[in-house]
Protein backbone atom coordinates (compact mmCIF):
# COMPACT_ATOMS: atom_id res chain seq x y z
CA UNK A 1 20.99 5.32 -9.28
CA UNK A 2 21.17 6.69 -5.94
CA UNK A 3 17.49 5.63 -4.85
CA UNK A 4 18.60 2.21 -5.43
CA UNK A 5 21.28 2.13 -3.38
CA UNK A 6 19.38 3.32 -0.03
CA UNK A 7 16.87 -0.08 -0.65
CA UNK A 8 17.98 -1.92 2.25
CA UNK A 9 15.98 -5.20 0.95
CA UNK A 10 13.74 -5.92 -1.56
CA UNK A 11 10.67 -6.02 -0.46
CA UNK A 12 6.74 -7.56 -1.55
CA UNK A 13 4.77 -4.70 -2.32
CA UNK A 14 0.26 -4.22 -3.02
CA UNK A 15 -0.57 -1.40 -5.03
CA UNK A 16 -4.16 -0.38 -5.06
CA UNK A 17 -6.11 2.07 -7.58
CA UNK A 18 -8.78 1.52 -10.09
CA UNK A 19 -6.91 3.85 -12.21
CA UNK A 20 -4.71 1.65 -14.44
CA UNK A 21 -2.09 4.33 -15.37
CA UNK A 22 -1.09 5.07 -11.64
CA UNK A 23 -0.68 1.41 -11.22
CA UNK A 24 1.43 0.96 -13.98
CA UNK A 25 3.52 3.91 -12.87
CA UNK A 26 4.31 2.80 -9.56
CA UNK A 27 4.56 -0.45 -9.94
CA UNK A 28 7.37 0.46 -12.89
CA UNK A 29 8.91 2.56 -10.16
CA UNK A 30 8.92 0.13 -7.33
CA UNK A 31 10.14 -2.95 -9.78
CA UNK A 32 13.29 -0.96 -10.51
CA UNK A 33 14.50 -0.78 -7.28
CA UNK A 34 14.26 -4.44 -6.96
CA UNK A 35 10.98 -4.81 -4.69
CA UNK A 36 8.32 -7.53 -5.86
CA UNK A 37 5.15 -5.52 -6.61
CA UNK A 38 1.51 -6.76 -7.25
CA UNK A 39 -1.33 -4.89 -8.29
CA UNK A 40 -4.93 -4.84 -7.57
CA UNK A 41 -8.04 -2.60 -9.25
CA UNK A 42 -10.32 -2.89 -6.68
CA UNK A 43 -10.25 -2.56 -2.46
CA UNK A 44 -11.93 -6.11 -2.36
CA UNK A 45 -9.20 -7.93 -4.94
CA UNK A 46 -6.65 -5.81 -2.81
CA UNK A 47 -8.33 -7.86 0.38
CA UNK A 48 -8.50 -11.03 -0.62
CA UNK A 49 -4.67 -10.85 -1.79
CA UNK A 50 -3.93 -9.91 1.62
CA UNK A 51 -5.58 -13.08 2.92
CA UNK A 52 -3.75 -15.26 0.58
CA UNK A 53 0.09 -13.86 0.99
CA UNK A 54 2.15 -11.42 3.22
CA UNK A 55 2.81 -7.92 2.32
CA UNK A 56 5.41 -5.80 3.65
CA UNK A 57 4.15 -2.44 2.26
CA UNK A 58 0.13 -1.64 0.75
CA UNK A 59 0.15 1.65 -1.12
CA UNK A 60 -4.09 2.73 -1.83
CA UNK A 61 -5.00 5.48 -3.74
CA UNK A 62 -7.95 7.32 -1.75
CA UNK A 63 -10.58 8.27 -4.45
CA UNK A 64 -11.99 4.53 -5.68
CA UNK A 65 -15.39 3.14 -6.94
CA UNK A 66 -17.24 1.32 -3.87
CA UNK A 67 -14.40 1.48 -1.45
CA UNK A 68 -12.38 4.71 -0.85
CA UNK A 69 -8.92 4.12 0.77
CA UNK A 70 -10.07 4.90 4.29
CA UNK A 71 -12.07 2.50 4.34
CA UNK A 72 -10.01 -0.14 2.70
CA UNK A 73 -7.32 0.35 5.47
CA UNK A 74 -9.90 0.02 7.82
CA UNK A 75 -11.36 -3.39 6.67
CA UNK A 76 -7.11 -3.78 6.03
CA UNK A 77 -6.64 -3.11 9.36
CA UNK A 78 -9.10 -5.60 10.59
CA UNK A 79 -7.28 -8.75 9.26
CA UNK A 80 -3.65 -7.56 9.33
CA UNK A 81 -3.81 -5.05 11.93
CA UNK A 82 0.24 -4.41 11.50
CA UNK A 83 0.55 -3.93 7.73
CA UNK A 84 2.53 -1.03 6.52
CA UNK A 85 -0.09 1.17 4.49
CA UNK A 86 0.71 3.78 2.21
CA UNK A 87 -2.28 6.38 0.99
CA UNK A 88 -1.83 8.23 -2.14
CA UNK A 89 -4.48 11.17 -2.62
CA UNK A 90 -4.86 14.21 -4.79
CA UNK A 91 -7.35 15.58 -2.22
CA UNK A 92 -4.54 15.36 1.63
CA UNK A 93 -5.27 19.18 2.19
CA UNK A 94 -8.59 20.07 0.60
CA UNK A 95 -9.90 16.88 2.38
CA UNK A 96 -7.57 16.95 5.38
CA UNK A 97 -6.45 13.50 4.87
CA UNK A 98 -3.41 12.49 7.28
CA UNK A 99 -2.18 9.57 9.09
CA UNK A 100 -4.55 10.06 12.12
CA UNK A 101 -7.04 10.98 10.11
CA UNK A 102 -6.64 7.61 7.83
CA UNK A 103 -5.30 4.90 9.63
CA UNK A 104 -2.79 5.06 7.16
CA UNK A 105 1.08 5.03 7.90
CA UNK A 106 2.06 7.56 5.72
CA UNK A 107 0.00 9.76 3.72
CA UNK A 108 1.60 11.48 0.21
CA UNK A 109 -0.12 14.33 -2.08
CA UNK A 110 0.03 13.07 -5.59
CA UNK A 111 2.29 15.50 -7.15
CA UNK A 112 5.15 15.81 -9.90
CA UNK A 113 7.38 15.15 -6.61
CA UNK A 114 5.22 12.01 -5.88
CA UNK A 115 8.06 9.35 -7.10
CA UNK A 116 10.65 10.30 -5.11
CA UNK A 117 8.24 10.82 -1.77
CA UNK A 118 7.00 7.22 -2.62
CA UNK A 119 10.55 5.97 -2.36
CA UNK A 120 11.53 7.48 0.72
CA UNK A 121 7.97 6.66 2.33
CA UNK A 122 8.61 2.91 1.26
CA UNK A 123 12.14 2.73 2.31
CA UNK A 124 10.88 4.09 5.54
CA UNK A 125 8.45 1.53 6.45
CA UNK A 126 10.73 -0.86 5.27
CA UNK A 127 13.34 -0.03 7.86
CA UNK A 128 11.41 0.39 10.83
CA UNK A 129 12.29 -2.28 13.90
CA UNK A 130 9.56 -3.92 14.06
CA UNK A 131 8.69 -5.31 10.21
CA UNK A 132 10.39 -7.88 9.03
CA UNK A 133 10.28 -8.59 4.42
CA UNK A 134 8.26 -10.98 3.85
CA UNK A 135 8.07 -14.23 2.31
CA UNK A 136 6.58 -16.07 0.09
CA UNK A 137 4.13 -17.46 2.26
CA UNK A 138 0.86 -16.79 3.28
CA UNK A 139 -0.25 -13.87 5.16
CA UNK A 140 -3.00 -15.73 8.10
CA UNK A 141 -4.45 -18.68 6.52
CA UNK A 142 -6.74 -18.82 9.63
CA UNK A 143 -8.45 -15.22 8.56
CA UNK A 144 -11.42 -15.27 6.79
CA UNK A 145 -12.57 -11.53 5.44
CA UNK A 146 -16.28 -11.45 5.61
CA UNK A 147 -18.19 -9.60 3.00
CA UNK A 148 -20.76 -6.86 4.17
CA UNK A 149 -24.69 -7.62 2.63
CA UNK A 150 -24.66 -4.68 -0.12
C-alpha cells in the first residue's frame, strides 16, 4: 500500500465525533497505517484525554451535541496550545469553515475523497519541524481543565 509507505512514524492519534460510524471509519483507517488511535464521543471526554496523555494529531468533527468543534479546539487550545488539530465538516463552504476561521490546523470537507485527504493531512502534521510523536506519557499533569457552570 502506497499510503503506508509515506508514514514516516507511527503516531498517537484522538478522534472526536458523537457519530459512532465516522469514528469507527477513521480510526480503521488510521490503525492500518500503523498510528495508535483513540476515540472519544464527546468534546469533554476528548478534553480530559488530552489532560491525561500526549497526542500528536486531534481530528474533531464540527457538528456535535453541546460542543461544536470550534469550540472544542478552542478550550483544546487553551491547555495544549501546540496540538496538531484536524477538523472534519460537511458544512467548510456553506459555513465558511477554514483554518483561520477555526483554530484548526487543517480543515477537510467530508467527502468520498475524505480518506485519502485525511492521510495526507495527518502525514503532514506529522512531519512538520517542530512536533515531535509522542509517548506514552502524560500530556501536562500540572493542567487542570476547568468546567464552565452550565
Amino acid at each position: 500500500m502506497a499510503a503506508a509507505s509515506s508514514r514516516t512514524t507511527s503516531a498517537h492519534i484522538l478522534i472526536v465525533d458523537d457519530n459512532s460510524m465516522g469514528l469507527i471509519a477513521r480510526r480503521t483507517v488510521l490503525e492500518e497505517l500503523g498510528h495508535r488511535v483513540h476515540t472519544c464521543s464527546s468534546p469533554d471526554e476528548a478534553l480530559e484525554q488530552c489532560d491525561k496523555q500526549r497526542f500528536d494529531v486531534v481530528v474533531t468533527d464540527y457538528k456535535m451535541p453541546k460542543m461544536d468543534g470550534i469550540e472544542f479546539i478552542r478550550e483544546l487550545r487553551k491547555q495544549h496550545p501546540a496540538m496538531s488539530v484536524i477538523l472534519i465538516s460537511g458544512f467548510t463552504d456553506a459555513l465558511g469553515l477554514n483554518e483561520a476561521s477555526t483554530g484548526a490546523d487543517i480543515v477537510l470537507q467530508k467527502s468520498s475523497n475524505e480518506v485519502g485527504h485525511l492521510i495526507r493531512a495527518v502525514n503532514r502534521l506529522l512531519k512538520r519541524p517542530d512536533k515531535k510523536p509522542a509517548k506514552s506519557q502524560p500530556a501536562n499533569p500540572s493542567s487542570k481543565r476547568t468546567k464552565a457552570a452550565p
